[in-house]
C-alpha atoms as a PDB file:
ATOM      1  CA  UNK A   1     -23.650 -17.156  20.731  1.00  0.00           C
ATOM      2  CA  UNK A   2     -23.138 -18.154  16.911  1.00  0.00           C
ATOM      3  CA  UNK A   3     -26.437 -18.727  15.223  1.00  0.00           C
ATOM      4  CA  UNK A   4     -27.334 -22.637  14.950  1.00  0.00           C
ATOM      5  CA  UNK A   5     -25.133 -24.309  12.293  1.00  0.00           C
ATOM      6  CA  UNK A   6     -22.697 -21.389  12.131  1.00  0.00           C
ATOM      7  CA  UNK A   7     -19.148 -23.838  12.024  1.00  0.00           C
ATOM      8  CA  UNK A   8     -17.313 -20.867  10.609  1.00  0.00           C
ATOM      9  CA  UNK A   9     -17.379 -18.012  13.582  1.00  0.00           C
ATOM     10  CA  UNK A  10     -16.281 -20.337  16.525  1.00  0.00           C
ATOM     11  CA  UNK A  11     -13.739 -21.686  14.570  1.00  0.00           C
ATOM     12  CA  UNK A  12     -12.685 -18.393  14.020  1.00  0.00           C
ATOM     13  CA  UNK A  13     -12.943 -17.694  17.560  1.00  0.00           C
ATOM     14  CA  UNK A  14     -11.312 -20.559  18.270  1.00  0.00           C
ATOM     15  CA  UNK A  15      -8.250 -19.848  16.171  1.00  0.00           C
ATOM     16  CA  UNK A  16      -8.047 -16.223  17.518  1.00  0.00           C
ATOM     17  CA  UNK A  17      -7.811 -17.820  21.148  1.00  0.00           C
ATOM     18  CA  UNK A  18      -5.289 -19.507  19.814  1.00  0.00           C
ATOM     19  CA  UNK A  19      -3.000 -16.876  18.323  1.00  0.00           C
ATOM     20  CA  UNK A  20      -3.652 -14.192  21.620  1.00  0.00           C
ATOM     21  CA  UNK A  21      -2.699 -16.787  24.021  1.00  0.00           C
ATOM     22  CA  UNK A  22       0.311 -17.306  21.912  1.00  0.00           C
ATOM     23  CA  UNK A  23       1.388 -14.309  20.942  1.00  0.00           C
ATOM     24  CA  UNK A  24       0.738 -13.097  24.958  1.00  0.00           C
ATOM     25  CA  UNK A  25       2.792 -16.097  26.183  1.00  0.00           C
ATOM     26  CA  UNK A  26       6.059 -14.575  23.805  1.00  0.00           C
ATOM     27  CA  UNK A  27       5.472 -10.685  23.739  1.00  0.00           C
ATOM     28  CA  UNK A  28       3.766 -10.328  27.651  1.00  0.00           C
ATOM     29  CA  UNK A  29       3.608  -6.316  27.630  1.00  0.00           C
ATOM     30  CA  UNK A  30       2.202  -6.253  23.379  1.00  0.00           C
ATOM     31  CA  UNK A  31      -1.596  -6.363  24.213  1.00  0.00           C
ATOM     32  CA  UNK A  32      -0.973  -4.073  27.715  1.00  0.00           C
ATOM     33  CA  UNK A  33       1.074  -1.400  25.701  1.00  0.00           C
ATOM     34  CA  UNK A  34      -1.659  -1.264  22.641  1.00  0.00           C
ATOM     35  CA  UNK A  35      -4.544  -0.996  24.895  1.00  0.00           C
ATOM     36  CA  UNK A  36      -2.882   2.751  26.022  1.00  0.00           C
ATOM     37  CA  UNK A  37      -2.903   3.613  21.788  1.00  0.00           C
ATOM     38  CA  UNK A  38      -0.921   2.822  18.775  1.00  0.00           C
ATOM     39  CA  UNK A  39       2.472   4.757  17.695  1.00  0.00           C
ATOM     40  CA  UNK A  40       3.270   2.954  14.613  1.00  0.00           C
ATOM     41  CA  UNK A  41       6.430   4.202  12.750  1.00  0.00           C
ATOM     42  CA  UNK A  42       4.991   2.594   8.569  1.00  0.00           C
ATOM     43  CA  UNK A  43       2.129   4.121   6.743  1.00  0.00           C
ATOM     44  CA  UNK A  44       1.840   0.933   4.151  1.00  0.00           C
ATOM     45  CA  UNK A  45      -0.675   1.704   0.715  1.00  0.00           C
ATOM     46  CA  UNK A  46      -0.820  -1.956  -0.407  1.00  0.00           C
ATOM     47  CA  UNK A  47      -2.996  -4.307  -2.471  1.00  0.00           C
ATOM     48  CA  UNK A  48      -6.113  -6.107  -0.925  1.00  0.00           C
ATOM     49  CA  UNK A  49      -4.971  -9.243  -2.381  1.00  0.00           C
ATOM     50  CA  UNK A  50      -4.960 -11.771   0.484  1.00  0.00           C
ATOM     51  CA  UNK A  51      -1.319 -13.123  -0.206  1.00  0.00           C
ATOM     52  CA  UNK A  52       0.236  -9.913   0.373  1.00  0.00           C
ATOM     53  CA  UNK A  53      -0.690  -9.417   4.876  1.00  0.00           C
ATOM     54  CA  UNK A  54       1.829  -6.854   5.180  1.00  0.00           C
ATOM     55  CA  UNK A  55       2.698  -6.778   9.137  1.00  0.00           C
ATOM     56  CA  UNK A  56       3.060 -11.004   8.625  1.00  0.00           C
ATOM     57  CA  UNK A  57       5.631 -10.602   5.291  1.00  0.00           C
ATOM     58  CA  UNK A  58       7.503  -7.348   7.190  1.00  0.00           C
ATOM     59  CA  UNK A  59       7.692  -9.618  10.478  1.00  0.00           C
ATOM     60  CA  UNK A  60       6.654  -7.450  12.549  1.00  0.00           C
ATOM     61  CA  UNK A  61       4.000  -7.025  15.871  1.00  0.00           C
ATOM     62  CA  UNK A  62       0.548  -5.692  15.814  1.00  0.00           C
ATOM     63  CA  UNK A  63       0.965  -1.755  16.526  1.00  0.00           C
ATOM     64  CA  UNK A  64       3.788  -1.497  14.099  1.00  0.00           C
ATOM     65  CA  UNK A  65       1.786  -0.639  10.747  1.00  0.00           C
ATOM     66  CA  UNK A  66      -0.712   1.596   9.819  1.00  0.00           C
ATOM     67  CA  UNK A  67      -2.398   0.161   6.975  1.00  0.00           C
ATOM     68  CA  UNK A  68      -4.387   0.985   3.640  1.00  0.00           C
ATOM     69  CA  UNK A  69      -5.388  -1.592   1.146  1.00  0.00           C
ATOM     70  CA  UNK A  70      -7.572  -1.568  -2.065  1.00  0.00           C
ATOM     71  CA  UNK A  71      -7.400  -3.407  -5.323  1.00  0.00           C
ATOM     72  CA  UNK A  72      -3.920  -3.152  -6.722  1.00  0.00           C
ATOM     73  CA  UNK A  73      -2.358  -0.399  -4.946  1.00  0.00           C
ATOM     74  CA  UNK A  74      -4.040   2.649  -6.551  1.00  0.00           C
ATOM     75  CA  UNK A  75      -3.821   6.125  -5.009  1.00  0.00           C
ATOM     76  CA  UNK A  76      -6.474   8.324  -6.071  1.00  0.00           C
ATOM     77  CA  UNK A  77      -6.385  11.941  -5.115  1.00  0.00           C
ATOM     78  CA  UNK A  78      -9.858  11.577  -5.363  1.00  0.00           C
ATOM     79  CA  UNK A  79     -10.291   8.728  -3.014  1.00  0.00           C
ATOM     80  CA  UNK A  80     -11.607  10.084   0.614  1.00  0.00           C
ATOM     81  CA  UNK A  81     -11.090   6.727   2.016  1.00  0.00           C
ATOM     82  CA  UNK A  82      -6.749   6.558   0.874  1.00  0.00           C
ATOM     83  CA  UNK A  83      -6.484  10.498   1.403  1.00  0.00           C
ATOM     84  CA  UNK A  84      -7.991  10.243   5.076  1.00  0.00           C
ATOM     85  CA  UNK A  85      -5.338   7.419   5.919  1.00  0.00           C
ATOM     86  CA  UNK A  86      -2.574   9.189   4.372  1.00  0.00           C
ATOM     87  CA  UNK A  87      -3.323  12.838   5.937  1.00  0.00           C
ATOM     88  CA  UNK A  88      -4.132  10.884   9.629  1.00  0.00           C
ATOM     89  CA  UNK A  89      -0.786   8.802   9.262  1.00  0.00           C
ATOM     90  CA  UNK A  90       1.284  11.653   8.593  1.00  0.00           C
ATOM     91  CA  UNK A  91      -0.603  14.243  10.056  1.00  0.00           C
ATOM     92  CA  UNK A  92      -1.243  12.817  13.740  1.00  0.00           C
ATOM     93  CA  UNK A  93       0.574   9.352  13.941  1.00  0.00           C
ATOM     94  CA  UNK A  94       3.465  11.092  12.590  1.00  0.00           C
ATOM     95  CA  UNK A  95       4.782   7.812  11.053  1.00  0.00           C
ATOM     96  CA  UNK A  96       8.233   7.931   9.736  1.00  0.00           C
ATOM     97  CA  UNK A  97       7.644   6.074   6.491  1.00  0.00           C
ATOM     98  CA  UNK A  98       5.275   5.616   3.888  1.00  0.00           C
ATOM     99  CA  UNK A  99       5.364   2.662   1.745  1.00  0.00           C
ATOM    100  CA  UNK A 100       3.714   2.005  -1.714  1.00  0.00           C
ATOM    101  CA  UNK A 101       3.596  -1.845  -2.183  1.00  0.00           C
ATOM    102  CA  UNK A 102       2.837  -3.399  -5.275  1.00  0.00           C
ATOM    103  CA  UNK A 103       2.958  -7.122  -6.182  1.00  0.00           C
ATOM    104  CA  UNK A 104       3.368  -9.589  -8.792  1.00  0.00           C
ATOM    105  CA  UNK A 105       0.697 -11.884  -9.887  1.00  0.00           C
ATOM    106  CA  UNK A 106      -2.081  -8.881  -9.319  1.00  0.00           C
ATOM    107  CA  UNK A 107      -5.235 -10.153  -9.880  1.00  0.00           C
ATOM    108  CA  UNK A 108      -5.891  -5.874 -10.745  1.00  0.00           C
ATOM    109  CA  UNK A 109      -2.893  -5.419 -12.818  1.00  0.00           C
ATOM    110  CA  UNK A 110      -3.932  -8.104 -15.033  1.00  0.00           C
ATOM    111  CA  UNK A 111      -7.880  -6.901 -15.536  1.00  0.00           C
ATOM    112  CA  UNK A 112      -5.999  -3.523 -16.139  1.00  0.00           C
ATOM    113  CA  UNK A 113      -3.863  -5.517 -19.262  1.00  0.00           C
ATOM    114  CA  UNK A 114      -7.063  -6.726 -20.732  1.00  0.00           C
ATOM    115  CA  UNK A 115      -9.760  -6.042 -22.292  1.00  0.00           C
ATOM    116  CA  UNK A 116     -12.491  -7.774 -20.470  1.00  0.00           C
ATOM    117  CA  UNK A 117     -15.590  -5.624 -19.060  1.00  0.00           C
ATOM    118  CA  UNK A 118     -15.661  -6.209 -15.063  1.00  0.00           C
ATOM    119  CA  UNK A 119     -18.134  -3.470 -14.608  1.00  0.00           C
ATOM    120  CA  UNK A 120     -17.653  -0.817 -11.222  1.00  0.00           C
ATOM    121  CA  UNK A 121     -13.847  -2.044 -10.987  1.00  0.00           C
ATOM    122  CA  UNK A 122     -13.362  -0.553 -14.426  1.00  0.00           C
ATOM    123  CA  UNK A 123     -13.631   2.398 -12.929  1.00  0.00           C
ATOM    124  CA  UNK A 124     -11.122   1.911 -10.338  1.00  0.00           C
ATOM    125  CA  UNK A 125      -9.229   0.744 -12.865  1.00  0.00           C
ATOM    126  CA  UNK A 126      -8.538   3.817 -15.072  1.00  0.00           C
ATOM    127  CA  UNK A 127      -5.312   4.828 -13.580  1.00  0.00           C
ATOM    128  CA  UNK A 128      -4.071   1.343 -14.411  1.00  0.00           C
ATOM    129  CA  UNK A 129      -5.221   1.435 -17.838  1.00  0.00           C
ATOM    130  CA  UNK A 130      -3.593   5.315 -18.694  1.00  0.00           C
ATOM    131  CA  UNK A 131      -0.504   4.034 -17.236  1.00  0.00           C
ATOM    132  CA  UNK A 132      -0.770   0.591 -19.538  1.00  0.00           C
ATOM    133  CA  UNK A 133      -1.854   3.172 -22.865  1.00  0.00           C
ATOM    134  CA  UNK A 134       1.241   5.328 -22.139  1.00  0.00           C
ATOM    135  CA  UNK A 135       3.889   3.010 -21.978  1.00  0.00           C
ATOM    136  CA  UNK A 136       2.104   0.885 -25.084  1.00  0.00           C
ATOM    137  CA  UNK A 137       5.035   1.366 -27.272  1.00  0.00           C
ATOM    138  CA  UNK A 138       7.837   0.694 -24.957  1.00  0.00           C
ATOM    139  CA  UNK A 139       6.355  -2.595 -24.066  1.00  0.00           C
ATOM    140  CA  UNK A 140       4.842  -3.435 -27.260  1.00  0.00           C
ATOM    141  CA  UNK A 141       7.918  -6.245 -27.526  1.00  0.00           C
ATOM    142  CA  UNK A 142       7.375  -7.679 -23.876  1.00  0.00           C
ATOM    143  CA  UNK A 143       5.953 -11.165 -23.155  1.00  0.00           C
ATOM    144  CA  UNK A 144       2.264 -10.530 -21.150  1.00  0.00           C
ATOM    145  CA  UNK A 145       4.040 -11.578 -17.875  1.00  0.00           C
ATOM    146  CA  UNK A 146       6.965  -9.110 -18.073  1.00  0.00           C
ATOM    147  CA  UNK A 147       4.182  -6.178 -19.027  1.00  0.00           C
ATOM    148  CA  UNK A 148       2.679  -7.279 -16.082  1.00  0.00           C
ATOM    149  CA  UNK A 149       5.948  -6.558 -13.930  1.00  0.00           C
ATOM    150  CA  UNK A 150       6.349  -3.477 -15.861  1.00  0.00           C
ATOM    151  CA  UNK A 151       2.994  -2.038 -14.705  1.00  0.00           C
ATOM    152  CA  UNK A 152       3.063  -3.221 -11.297  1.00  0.00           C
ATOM    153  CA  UNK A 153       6.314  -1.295 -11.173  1.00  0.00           C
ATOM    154  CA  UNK A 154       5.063   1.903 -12.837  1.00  0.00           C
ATOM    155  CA  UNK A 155       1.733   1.830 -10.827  1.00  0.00           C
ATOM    156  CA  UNK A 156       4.151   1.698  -7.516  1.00  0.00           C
ATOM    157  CA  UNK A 157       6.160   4.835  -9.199  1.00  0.00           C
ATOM    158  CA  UNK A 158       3.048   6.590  -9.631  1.00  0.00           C
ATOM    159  CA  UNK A 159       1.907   6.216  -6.638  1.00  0.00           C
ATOM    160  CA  UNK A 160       4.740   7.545  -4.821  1.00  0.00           C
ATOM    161  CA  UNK A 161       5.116  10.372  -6.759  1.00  0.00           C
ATOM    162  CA  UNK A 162       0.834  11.179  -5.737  1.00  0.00           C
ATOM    163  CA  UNK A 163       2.302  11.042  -2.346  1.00  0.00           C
ATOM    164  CA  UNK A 164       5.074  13.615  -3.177  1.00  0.00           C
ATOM    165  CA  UNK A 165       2.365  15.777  -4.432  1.00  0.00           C
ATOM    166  CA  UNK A 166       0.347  15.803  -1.314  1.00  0.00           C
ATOM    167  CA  UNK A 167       0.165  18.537   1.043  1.00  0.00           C
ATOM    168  CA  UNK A 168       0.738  16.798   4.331  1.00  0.00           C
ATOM    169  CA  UNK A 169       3.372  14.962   2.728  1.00  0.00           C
ATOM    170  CA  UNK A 170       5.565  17.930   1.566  1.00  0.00           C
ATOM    171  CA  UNK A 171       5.335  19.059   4.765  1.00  0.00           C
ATOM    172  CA  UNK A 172       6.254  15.887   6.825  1.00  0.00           C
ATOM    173  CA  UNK A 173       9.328  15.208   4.582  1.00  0.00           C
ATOM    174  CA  UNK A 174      10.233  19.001   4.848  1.00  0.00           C
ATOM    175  CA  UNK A 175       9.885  19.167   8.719  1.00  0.00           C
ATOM    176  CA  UNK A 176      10.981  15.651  10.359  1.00  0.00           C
ATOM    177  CA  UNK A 177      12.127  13.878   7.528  1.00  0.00           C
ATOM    178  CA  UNK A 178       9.363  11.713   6.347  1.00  0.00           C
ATOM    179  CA  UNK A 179      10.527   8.981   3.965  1.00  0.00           C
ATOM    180  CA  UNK A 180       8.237   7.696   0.856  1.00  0.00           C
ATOM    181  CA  UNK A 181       9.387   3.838  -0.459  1.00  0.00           C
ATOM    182  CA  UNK A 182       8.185   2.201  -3.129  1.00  0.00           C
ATOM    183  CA  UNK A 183       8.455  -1.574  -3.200  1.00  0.00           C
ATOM    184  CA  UNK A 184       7.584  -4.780  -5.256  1.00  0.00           C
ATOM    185  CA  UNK A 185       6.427  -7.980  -3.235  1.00  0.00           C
ATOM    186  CA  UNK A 186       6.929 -11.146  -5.149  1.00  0.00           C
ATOM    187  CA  UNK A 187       4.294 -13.293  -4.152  1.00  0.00           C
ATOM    188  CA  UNK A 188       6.496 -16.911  -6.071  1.00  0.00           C
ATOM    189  CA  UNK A 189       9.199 -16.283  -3.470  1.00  0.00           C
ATOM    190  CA  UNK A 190       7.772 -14.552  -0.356  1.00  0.00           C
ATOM    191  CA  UNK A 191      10.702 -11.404  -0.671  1.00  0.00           C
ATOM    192  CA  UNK A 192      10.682  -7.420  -1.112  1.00  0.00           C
ATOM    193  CA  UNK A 193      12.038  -5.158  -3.215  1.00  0.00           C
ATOM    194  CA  UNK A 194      13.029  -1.881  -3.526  1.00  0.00           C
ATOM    195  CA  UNK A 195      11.620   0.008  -6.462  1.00  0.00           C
ATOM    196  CA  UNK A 196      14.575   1.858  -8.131  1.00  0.00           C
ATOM    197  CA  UNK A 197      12.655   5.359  -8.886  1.00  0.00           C
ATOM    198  CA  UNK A 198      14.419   8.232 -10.484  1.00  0.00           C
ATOM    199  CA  UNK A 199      15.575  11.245  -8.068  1.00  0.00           C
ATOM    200  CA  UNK A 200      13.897  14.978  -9.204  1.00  0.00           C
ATOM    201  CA  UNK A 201      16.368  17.272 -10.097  1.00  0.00           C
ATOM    202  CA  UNK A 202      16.487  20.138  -7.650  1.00  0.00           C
ATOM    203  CA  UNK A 203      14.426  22.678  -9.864  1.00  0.00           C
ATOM    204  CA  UNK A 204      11.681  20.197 -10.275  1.00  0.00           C
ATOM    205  CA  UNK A 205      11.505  19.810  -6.620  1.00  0.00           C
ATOM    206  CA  UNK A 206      10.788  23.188  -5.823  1.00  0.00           C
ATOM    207  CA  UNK A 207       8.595  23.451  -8.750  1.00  0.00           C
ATOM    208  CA  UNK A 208       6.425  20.478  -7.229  1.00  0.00           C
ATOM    209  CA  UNK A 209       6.727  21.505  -3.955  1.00  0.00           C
ATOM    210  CA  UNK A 210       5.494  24.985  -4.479  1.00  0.00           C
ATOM    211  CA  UNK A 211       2.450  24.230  -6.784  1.00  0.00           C
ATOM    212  CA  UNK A 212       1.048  21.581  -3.959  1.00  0.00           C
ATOM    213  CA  UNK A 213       2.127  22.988  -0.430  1.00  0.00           C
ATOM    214  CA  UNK A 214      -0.602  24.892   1.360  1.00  0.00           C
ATOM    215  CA  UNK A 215      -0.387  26.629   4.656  1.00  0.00           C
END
């Protein structure tokens, strides 16, 4: 029973009725065949931001995406909470893909593009920032919007290429043929993507792969 006052949860509620009676009435077997576990085929690394629900923009079905989300996208090898997703996703779920989204209009992008103290999410922001300070020359000319663009693009680039470097990655794309996407959400028109990102030459493949396999 919501405490006295409380509008908010039974409208909630009320809504969520709403949406399981619906969804039941058009996909009969969805909430029968999750109940018995979840084999989802994405892993999708995403932004928080609440315009970006990735399993509503993909179309797709509860069940179909495993999901990770944090302010603007950023991978941290550090991060226990992203490396735990990523190593049970691959690991376990086996999913088939792994997605990096990033997005334009990123409320993180743009702290990362100026100056302004925000205090614990500066932190979190570093990776931005070092991407931002080494591309400072070759977008020294751009309008603030288009750096924007620029460094949601790079931070999606970057984060793929942490995923290439982790172990249970290697090893999912060398034994069943895990694929790693990068793509760009643009939040104006509602559409994907892809992320054109540069293919390794075949000696700096091996080199990577050999410096972060284990066994």
């Amino acid at each position: 029973m919501a405490p006295s006052g409380d509008t908010f949860t039974p409208a909630l509620l009320r809504q969520n009725k709403q949406w399981a009676q619906k969804t039941n009435s058009e996909h009969p077997n969805l909430f029968p065949t999750l109940a018995k576990g979840q084999s989802p085929q994405i892993l999708w690394i995403g932004c928080a931001d609440s315009r970006v629900p990735e399993t509503t923009i993909l179309g797709l079905q509860p069940g179909d995406v495993f999901v990770h989300r944090n302010i603007a996208n950023v991978i941290p090898t550090t991060d226990l909470n992203s490396q735990s997703v990523i190593a049970y996703a691959v690991a376990h779920l086996k999913v088939k893909h792994i997605v990096v989204c990033g997005h334009t209009s990123c409320g993180g992008v743009n702290a990362a593009l100026a100056n302004e103290k925000l205090g614990l999410i500066d932190a979190w922001l570093t990776p931005l920032r070092k991407l931002r300070a080494e591309n400072a020359e070759k977008w020294k000319h751009l309008e603030q919007a288009e750096r924007a663009v620029k460094l949601v693009e790079a931070n999606v680039r970057a984060g793929v290429q942490s995923l290439k470097e982790n172990a249970e990655v290697i090893e999912g794309i060398k034994e069943r043929g895990l694929d790693v996407h990068g793509l760009i959400y643009d939040v104006a028109s509602g559409e994907l993507r892809q992320l054109e990102i540069k293919e390794e030459r075949e000696g700096e493949k091996v080199v990577r792969e050999e410096a972060f396999h284990t066994e």
